[in-house]
C-alpha atoms as a PDB file:
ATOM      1  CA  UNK A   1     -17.868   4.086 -22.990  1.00  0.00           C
ATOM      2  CA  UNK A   2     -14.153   4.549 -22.379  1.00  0.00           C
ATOM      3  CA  UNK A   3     -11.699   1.625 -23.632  1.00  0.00           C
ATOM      4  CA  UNK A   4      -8.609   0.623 -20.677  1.00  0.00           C
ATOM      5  CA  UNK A   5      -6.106  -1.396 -20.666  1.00  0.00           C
ATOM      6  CA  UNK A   6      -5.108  -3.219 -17.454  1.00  0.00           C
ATOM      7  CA  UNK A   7      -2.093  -4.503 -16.965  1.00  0.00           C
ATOM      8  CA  UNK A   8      -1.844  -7.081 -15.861  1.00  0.00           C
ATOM      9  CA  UNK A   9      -5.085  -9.078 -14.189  1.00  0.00           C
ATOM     10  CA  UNK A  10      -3.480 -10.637 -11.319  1.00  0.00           C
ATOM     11  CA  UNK A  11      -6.899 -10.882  -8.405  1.00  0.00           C
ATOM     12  CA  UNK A  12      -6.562  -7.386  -8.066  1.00  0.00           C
ATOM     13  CA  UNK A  13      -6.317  -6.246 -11.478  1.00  0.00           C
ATOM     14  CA  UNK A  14      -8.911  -8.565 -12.250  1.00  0.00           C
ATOM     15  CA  UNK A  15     -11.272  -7.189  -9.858  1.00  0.00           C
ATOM     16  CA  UNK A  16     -10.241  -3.408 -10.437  1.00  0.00           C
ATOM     17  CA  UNK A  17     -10.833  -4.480 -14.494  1.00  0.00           C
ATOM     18  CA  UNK A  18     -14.423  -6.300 -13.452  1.00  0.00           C
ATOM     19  CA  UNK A  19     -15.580  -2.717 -11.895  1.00  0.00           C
ATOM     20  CA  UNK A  20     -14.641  -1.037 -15.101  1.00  0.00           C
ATOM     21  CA  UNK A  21     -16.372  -3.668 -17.523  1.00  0.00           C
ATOM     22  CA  UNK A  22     -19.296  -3.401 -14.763  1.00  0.00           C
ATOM     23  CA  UNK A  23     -19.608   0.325 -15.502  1.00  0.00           C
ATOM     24  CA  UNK A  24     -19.883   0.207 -18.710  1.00  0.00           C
ATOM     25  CA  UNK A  25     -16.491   0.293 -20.055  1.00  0.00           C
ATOM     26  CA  UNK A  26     -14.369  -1.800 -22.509  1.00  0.00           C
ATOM     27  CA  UNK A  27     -11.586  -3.490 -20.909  1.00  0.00           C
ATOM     28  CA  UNK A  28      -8.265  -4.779 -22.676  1.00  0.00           C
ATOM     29  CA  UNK A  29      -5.721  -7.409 -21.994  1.00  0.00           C
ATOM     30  CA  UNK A  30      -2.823  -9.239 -23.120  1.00  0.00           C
ATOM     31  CA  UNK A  31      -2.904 -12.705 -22.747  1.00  0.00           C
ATOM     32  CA  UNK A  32       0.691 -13.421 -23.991  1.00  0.00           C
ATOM     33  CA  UNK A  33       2.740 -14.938 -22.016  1.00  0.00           C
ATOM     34  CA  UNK A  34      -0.028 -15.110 -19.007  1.00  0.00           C
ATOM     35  CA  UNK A  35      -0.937 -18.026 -16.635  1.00  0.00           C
ATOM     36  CA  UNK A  36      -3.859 -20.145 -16.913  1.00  0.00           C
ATOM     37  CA  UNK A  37      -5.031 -18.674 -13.860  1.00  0.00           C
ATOM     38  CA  UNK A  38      -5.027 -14.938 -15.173  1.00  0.00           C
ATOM     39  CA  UNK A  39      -6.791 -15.859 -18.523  1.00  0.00           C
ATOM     40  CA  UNK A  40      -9.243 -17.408 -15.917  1.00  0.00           C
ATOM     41  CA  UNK A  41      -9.382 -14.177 -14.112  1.00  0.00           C
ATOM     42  CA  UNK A  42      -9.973 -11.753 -16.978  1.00  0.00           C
ATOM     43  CA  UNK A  43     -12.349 -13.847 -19.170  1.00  0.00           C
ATOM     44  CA  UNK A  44     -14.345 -13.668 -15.666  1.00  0.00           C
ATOM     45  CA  UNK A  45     -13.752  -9.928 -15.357  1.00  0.00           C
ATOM     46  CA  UNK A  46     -15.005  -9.414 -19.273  1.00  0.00           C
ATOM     47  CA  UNK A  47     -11.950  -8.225 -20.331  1.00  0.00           C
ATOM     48  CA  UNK A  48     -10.901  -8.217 -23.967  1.00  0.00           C
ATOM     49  CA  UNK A  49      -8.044  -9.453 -25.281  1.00  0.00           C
ATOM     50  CA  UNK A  50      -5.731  -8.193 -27.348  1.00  0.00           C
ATOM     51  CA  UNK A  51      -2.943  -9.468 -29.453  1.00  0.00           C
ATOM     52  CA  UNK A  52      -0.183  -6.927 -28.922  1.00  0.00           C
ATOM     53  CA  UNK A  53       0.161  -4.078 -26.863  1.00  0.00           C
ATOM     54  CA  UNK A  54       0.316  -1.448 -29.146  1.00  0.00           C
ATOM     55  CA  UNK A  55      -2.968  -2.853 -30.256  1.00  0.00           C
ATOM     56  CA  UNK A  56      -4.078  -2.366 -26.725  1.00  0.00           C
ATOM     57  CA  UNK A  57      -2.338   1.592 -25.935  1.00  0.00           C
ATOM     58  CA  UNK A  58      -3.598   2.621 -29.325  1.00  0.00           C
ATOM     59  CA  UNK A  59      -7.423   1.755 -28.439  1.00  0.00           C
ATOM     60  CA  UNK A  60      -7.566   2.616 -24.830  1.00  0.00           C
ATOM     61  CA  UNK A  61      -7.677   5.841 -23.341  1.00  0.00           C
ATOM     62  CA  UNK A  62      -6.503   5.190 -19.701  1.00  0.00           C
ATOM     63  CA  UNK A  63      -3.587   2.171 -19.143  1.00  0.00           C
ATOM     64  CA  UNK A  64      -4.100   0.598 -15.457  1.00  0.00           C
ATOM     65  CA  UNK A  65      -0.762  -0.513 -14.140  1.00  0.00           C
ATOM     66  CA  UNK A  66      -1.559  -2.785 -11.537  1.00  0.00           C
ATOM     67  CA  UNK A  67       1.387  -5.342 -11.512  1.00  0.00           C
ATOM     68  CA  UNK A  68       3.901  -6.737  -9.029  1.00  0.00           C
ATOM     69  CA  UNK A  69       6.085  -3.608  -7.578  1.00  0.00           C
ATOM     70  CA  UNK A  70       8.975  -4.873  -9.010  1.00  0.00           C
ATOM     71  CA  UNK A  71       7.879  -4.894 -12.399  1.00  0.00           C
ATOM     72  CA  UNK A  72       6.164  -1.164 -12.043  1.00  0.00           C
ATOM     73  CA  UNK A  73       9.564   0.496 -13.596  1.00  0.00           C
ATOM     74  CA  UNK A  74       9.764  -2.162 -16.699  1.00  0.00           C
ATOM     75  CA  UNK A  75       5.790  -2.257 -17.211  1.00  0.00           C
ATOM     76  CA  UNK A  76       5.795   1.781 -17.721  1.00  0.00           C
ATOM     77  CA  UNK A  77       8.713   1.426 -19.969  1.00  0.00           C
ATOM     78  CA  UNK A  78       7.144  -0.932 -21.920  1.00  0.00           C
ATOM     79  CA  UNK A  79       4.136   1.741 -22.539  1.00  0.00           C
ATOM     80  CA  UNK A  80       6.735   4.170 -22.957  1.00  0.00           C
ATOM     81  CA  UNK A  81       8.353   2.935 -25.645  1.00  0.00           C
ATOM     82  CA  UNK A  82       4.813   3.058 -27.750  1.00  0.00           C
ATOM     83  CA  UNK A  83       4.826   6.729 -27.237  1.00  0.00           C
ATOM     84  CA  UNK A  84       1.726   6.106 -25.352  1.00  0.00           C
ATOM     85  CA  UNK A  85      -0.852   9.384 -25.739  1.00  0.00           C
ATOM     86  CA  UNK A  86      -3.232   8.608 -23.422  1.00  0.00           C
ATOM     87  CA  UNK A  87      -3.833   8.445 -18.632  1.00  0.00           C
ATOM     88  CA  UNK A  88      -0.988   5.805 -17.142  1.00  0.00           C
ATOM     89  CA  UNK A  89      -2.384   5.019 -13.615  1.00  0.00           C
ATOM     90  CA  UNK A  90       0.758   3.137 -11.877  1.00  0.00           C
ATOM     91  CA  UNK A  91      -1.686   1.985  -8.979  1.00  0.00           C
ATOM     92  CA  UNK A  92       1.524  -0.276  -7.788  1.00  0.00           C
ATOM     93  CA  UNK A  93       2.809  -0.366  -3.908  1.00  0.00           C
ATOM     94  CA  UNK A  94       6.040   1.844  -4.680  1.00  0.00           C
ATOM     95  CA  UNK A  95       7.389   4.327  -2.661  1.00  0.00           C
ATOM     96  CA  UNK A  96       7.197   8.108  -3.755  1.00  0.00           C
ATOM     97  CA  UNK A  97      10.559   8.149  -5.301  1.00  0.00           C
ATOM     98  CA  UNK A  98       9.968   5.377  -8.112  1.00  0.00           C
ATOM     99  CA  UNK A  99       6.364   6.880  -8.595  1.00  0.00           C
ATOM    100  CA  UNK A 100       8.560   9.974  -9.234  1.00  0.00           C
ATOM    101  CA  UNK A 101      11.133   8.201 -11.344  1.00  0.00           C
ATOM    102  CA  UNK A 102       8.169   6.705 -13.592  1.00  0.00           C
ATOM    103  CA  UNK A 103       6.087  10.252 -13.941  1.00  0.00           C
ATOM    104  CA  UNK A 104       9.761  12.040 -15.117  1.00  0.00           C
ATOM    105  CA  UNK A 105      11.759   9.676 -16.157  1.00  0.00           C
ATOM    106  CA  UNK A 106      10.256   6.920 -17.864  1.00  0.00           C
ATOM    107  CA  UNK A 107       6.963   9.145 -18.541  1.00  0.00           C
ATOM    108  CA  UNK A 108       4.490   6.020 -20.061  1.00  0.00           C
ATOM    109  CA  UNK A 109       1.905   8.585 -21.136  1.00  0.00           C
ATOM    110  CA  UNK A 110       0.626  11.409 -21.755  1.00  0.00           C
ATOM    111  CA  UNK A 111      -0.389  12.272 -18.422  1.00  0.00           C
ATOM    112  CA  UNK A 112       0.971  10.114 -15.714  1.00  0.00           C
ATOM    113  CA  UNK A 113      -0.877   9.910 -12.146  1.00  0.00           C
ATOM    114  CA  UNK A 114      -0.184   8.165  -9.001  1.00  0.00           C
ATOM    115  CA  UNK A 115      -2.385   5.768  -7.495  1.00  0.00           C
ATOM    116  CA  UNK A 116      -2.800   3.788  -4.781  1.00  0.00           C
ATOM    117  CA  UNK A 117      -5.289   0.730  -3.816  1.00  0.00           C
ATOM    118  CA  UNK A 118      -6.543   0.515  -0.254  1.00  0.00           C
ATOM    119  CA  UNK A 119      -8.823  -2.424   0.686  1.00  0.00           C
ATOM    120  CA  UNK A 120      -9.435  -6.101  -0.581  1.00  0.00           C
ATOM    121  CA  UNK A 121     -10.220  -6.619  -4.159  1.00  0.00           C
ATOM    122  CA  UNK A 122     -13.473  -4.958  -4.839  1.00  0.00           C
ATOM    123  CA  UNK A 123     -16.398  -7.288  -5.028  1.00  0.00           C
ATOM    124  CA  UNK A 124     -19.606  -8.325  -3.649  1.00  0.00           C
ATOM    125  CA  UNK A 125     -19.608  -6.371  -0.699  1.00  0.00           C
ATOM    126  CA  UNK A 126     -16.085  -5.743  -0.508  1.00  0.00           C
ATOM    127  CA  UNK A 127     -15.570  -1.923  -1.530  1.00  0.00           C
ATOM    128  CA  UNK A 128     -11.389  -0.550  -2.343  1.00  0.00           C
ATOM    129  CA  UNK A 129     -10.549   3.100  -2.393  1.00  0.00           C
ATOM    130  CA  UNK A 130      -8.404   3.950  -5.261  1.00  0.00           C
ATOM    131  CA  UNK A 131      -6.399   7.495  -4.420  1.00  0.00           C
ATOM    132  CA  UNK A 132      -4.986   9.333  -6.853  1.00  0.00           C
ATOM    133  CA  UNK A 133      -2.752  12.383  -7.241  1.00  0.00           C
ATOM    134  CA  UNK A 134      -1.390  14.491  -9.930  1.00  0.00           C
ATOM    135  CA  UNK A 135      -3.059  16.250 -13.216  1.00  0.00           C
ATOM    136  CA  UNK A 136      -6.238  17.229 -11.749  1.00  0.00           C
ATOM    137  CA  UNK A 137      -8.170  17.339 -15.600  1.00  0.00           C
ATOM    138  CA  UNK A 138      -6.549  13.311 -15.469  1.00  0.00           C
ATOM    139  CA  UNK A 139      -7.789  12.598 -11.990  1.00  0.00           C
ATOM    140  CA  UNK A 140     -11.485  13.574 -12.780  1.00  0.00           C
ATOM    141  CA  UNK A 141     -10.882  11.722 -15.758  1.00  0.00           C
ATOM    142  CA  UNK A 142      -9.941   8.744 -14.383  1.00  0.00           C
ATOM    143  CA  UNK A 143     -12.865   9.281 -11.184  1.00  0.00           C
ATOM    144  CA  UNK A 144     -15.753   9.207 -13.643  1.00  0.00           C
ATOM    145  CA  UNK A 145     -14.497   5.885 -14.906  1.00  0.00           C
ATOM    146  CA  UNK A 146     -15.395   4.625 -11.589  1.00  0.00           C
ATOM    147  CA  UNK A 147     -18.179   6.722 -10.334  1.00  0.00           C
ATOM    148  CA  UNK A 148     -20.943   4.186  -8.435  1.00  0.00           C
ATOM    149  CA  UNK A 149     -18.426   1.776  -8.768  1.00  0.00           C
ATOM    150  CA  UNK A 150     -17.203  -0.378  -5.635  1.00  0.00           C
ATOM    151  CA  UNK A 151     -13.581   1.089  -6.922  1.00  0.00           C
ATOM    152  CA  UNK A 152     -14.225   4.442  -4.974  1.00  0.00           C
ATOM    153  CA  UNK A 153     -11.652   6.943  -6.362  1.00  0.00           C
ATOM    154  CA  UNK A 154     -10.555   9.356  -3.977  1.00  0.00           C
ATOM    155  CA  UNK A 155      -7.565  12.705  -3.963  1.00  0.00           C
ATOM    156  CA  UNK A 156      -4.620  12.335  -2.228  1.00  0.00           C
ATOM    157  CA  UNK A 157      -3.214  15.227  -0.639  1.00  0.00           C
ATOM    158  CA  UNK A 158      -0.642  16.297  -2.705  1.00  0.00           C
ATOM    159  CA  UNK A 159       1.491  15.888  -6.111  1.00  0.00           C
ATOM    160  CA  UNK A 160       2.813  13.003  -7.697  1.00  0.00           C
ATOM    161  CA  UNK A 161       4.143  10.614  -4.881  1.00  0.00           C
ATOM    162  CA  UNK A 162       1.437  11.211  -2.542  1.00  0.00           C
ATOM    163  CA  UNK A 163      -0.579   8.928  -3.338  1.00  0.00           C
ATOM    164  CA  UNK A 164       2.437   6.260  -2.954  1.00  0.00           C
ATOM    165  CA  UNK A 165       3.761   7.617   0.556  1.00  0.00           C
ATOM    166  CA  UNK A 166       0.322   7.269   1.622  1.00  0.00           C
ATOM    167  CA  UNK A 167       0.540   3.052   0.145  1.00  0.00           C
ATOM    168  CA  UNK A 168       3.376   3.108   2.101  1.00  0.00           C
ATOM    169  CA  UNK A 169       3.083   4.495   4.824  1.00  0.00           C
ATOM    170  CA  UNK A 170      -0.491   2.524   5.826  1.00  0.00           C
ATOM    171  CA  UNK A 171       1.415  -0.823   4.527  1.00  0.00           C
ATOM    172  CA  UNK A 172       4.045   0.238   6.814  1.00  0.00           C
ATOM    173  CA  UNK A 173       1.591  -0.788  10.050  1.00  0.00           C
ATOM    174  CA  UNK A 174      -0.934  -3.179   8.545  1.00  0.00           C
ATOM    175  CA  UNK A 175       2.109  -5.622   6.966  1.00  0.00           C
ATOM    176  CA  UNK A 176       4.240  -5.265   9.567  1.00  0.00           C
ATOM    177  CA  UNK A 177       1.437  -6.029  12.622  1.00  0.00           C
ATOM    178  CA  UNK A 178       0.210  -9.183  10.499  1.00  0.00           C
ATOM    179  CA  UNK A 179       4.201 -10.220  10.467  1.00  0.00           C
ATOM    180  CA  UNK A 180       4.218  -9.532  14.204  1.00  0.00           C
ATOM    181  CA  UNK A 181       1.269 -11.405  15.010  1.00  0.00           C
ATOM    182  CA  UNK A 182       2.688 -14.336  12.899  1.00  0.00           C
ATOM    183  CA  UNK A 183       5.667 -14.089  15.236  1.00  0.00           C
ATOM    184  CA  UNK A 184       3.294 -14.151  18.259  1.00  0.00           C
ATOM    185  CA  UNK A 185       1.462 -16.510  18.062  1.00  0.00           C
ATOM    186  CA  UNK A 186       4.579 -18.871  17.245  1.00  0.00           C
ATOM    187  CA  UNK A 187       6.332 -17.602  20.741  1.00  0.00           C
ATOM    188  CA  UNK A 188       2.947 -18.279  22.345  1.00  0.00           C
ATOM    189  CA  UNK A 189       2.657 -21.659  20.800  1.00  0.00           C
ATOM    190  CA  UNK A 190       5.846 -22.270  21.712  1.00  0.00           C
ATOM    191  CA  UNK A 191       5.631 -22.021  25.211  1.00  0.00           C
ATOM    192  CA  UNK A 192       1.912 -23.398  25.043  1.00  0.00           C
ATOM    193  CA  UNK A 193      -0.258 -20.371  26.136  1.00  0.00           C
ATOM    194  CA  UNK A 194      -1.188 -19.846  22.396  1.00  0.00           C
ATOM    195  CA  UNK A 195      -5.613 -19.745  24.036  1.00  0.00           C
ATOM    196  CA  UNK A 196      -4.086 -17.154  26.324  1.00  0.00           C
ATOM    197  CA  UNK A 197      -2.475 -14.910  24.012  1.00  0.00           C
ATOM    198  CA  UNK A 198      -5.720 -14.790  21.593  1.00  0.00           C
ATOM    199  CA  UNK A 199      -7.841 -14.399  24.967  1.00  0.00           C
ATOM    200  CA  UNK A 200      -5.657 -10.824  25.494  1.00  0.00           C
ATOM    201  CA  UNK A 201      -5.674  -9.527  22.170  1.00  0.00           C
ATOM    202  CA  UNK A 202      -9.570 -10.146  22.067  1.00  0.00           C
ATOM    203  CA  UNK A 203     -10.415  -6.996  25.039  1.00  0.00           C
ATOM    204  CA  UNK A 204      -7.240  -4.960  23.556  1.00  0.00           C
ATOM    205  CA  UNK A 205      -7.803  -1.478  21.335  1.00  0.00           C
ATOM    206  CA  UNK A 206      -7.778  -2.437  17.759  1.00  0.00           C
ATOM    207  CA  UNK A 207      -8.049   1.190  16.499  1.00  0.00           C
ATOM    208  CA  UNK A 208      -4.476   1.712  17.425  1.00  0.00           C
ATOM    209  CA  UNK A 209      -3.650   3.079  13.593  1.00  0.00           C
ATOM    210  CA  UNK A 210      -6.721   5.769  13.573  1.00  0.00           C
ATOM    211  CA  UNK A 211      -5.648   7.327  17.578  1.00  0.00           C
ATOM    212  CA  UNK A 212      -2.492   8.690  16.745  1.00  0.00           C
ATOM    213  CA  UNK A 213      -3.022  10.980  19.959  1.00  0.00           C
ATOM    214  CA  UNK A 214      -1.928   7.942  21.990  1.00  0.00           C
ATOM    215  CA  UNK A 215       1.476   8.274  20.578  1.00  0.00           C
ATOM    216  CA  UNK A 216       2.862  10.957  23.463  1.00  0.00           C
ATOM    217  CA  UNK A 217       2.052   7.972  26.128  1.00  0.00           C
ATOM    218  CA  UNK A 218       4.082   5.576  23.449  1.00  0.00           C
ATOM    219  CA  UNK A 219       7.136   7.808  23.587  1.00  0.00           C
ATOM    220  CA  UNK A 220       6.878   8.573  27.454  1.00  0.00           C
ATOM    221  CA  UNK A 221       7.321   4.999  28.174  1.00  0.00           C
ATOM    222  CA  UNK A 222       9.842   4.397  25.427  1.00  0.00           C
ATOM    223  CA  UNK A 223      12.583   4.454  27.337  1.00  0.00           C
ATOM    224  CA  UNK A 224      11.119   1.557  29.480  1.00  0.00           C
ATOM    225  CA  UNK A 225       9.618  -0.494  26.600  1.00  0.00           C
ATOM    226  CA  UNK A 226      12.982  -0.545  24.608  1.00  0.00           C
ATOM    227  CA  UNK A 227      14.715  -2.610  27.122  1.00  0.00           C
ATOM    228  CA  UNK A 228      11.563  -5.291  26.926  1.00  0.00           C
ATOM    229  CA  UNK A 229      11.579  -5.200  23.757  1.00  0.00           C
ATOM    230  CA  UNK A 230      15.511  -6.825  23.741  1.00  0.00           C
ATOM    231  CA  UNK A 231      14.406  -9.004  26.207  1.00  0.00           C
ATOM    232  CA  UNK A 232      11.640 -10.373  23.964  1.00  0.00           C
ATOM    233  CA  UNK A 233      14.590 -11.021  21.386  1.00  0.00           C
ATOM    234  CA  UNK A 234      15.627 -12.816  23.677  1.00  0.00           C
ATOM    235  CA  UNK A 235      13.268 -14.844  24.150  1.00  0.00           C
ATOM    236  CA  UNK A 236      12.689 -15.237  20.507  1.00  0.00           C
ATOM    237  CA  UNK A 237      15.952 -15.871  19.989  1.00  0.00           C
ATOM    238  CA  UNK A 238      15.719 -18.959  22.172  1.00  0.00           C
ATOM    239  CA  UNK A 239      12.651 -20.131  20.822  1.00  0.00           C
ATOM    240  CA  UNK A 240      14.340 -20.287  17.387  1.00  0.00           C
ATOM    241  CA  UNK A 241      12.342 -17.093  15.933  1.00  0.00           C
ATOM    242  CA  UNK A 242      13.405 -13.978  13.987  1.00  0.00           C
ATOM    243  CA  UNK A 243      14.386 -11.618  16.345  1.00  0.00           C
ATOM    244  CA  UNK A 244      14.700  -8.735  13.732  1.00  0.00           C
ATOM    245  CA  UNK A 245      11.560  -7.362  14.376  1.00  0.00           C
ATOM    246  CA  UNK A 246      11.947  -7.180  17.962  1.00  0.00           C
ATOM    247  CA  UNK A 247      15.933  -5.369  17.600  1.00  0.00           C
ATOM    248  CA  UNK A 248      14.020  -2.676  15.076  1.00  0.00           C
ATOM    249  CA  UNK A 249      11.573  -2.176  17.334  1.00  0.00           C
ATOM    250  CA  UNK A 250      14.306  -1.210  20.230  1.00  0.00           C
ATOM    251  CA  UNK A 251      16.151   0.902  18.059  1.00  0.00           C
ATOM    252  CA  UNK A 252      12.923   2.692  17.548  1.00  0.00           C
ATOM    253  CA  UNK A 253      11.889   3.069  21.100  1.00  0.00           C
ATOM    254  CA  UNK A 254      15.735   4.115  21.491  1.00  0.00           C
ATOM    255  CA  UNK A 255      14.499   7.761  19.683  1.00  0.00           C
ATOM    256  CA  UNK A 256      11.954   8.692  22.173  1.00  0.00           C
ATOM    257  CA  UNK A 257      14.418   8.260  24.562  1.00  0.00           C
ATOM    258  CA  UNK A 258      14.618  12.299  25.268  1.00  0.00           C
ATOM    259  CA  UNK A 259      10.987  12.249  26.093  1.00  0.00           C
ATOM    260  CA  UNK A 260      10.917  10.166  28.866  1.00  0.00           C
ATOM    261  CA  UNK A 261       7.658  10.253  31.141  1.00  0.00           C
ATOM    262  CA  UNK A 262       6.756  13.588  28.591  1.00  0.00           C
ATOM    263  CA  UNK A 263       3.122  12.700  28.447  1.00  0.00           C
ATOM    264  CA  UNK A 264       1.676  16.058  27.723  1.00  0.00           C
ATOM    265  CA  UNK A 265       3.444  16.579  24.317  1.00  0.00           C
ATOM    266  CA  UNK A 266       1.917  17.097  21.379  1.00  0.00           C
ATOM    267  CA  UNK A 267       1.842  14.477  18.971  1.00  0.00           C
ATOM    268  CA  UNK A 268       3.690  16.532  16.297  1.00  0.00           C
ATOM    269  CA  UNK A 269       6.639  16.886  18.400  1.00  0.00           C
ATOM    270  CA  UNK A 270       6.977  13.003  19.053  1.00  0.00           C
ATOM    271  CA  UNK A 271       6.879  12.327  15.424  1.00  0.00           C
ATOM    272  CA  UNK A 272       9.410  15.109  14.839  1.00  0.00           C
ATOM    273  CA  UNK A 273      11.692  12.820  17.136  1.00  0.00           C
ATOM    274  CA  UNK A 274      11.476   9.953  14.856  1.00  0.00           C
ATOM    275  CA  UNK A 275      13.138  11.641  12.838  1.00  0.00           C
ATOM    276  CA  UNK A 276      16.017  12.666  15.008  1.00  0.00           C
ATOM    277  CA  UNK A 277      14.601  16.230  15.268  1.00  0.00           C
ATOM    278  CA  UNK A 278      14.264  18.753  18.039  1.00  0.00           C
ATOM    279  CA  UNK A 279      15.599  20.054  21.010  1.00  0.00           C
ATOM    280  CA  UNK A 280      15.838  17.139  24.021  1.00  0.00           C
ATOM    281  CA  UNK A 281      12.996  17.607  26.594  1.00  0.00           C
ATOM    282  CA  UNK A 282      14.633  16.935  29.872  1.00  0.00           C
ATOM    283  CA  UNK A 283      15.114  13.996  32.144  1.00  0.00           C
END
């Protein structure tokens, strides 16, 4: 049995501290200062708690940091300030540089690893994949704790930060489409053809994430979908929407400009041209 400390149980935490208890292990909290709600969520959990936190960091061999992003920096520094000896997971949606700034910098323990949560909270039949990067003896330390679990630890492909671009860069689509489709369905509703739109986006791809070979035909057309996309500001604009998303969406477009009706190019080079490199194609 390992002893961990999760801070703090919000419905993930909760459910990432129930898998732990449900393997075997001893799981600490601290109820100070905590909502009604989360004392509900880790007494159902079976988490422990604890007075203080140095109570907590002095029994447990692994902290869990699994918080609101904007308290990841001040949660580690917290730990820190114990002198913490033992694995700090910061399993928080933060880009690679604060995951950096919290491994260097702020270093809450003895070994510090990245991690990332993919998936609902784990329960049931719901499974979550938990990647992780950095100290590889940590990492396989920090697997076992879940092994059978349905927390399934897996290795991101790289150092410290990794795990986080990866967080990022997947929250990057799935956020932003949810936002979009939010915006939809308001312009459909709007303009009452709301059964329509949900008619279409039943017989369109939904594996548009996992196909990145599509992208080539994305950027071909670019240079004719950024001007649609400013008229559908437009008409956002006048339906009293956010047009934001719309405008970024243009100015995106507006970088695949140079490979206009380029459908054979590799999907490399279109990426490349995000980010403003490479020589232009031809017209």
């Amino acid at each position: 049995m390992t002893t961990v400390t999760v801070l703090h149980p919000g419905s993930m935490g909760a459910a990432v501290a129930a898998q732990a208890t449900a393997a075997g292990h001893e799981v600490l909290w601290l109820p100070e200062g905590r909502s009604e709600a989360t004392r509900q969520r880790a007494a159902a959990a079976g988490a422990t708690a604890v007075d203080t936190l140095a109570e907590a960091l002095e029994r447990s061999s692994v902290v869990l940091s699994v918080c609101p992003p904007q308290a990841a920096e001040d949660v580690a520094a917290e730990v820190a300030d114990h002198k913490y000896s033992g694995v700090y997971v910061d399993a928080n949606a933060i880009n690679p540089h604060r995951m950096q700034h919290i491994a260097e910098a702020i270093r809450p323990g003895e070994a510090v690893l990245d991690g990332a949560i993919f998936g609902p909270p784990p329960s049931g039949l719901r499974t979550a994949r938990l990647y992780l990067a950095g100290d590889e003896q940590a990492v396989d330390f920090v697997e076992g704790l879940f092994k059978d679990s349905l927390l399934q630890p897996r290795r991101a492909s790289g150092s410290i930060g990794s795990a986080s671009a990866l967080k990022m860069a997947f929250a990057s689509y799935q956020k932003a489409a949810r936002t979009l489709a939010g915006v939809a369905h308001a312009l459909a509703a709007a303009h009452g053809v709301g059964a329509e739109l949900t008619a279409e986006a039943e017989v369109m791809a939904s594996n548009i994430l996992s196909d990145p070979d599509y992208l080539p035909s994305v950027a071909a057309r670019a240079w004719r979908w950024a001007p649609e996309m400013e008229d559908i500001a437009e008409t956002l604009r006048m339906a009293s929407l956010p047009t934001e998303m719309a405008e970024a969406a243009a100015a995106v477009l507006s970088r695949w400009e140079r490979d206009k009706d380029h459908y054979e190019l590799p999907v490399q080079a279109v990426l490349a041209h995000l980010h403003g490199e490479g020589e232009k194609v031809g017209s």
